[in-house]
Protein backbone atom coordinates (compact mmCIF):
# COMPACT_ATOMS: atom_id res chain seq x y z
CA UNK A 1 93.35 108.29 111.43
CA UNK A 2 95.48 108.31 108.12
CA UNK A 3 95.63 106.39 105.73
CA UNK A 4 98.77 105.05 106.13
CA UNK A 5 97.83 104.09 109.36
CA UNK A 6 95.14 101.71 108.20
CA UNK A 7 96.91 100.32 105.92
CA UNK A 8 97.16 96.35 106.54
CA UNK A 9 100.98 96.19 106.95
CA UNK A 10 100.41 99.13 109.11
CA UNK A 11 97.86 97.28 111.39
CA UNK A 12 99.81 93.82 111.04
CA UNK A 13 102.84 95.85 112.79
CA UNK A 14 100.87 96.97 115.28
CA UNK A 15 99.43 94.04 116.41
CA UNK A 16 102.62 92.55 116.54
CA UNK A 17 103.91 95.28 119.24
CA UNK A 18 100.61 94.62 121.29
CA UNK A 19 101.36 90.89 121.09
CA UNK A 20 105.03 91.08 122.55
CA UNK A 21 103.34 93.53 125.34
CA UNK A 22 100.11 90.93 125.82
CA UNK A 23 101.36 87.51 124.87
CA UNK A 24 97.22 86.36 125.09
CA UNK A 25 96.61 87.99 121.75
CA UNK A 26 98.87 86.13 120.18
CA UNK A 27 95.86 84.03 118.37
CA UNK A 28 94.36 87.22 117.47
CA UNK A 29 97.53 88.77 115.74
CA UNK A 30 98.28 84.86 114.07
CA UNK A 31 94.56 85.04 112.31
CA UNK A 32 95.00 88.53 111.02
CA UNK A 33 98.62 87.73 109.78
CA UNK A 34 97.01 84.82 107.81
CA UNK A 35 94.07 86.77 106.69
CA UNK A 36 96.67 89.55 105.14
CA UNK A 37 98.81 86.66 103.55
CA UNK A 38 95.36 85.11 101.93
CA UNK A 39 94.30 88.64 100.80
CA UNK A 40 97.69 89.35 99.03
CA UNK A 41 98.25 85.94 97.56
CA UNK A 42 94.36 86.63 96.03
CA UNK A 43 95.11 89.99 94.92
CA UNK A 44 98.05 88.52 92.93
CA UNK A 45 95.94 86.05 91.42
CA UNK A 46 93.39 88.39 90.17
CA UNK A 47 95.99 90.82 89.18
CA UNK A 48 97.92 87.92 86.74
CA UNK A 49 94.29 86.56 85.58
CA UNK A 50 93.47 89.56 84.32
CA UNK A 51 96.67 90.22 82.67
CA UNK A 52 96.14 87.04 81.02
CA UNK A 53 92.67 87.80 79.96
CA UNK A 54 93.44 91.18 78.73
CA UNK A 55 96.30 89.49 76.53
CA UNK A 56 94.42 87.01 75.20
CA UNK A 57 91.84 89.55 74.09
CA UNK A 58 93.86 91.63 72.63
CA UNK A 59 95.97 89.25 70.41
């Protein structure tokens, strides 16, 4: 498997196209869309704290 093909948006598309075919893993496919939201909206925050703390220590 790639690595493109891991990728979360990758996986998140996939599940989608299983969901349309199997409409009882729709729960399954909602959790791992919210786990990828959570993950990115964290990522952001870590990315802009550190910015911040690597501004702040170098003024």
């Amino acid at each position: 498997m790639s690595v493109a093909t891991r990728s979360p948006l990758m996986l998140s598309l996939a599940r989608y196209f299983a969901v349309s075919a199997r409409p009882d893993q729709a729960a399954r496919f909602v959790t791992s869309l919210f786990e990828l939201v959570v993950s990115l909206a964290l990522a952001g925050g870590t990315v802009r704290y550190l910015r911040r703390a690597v501004t702040t220590a170098a003024a």
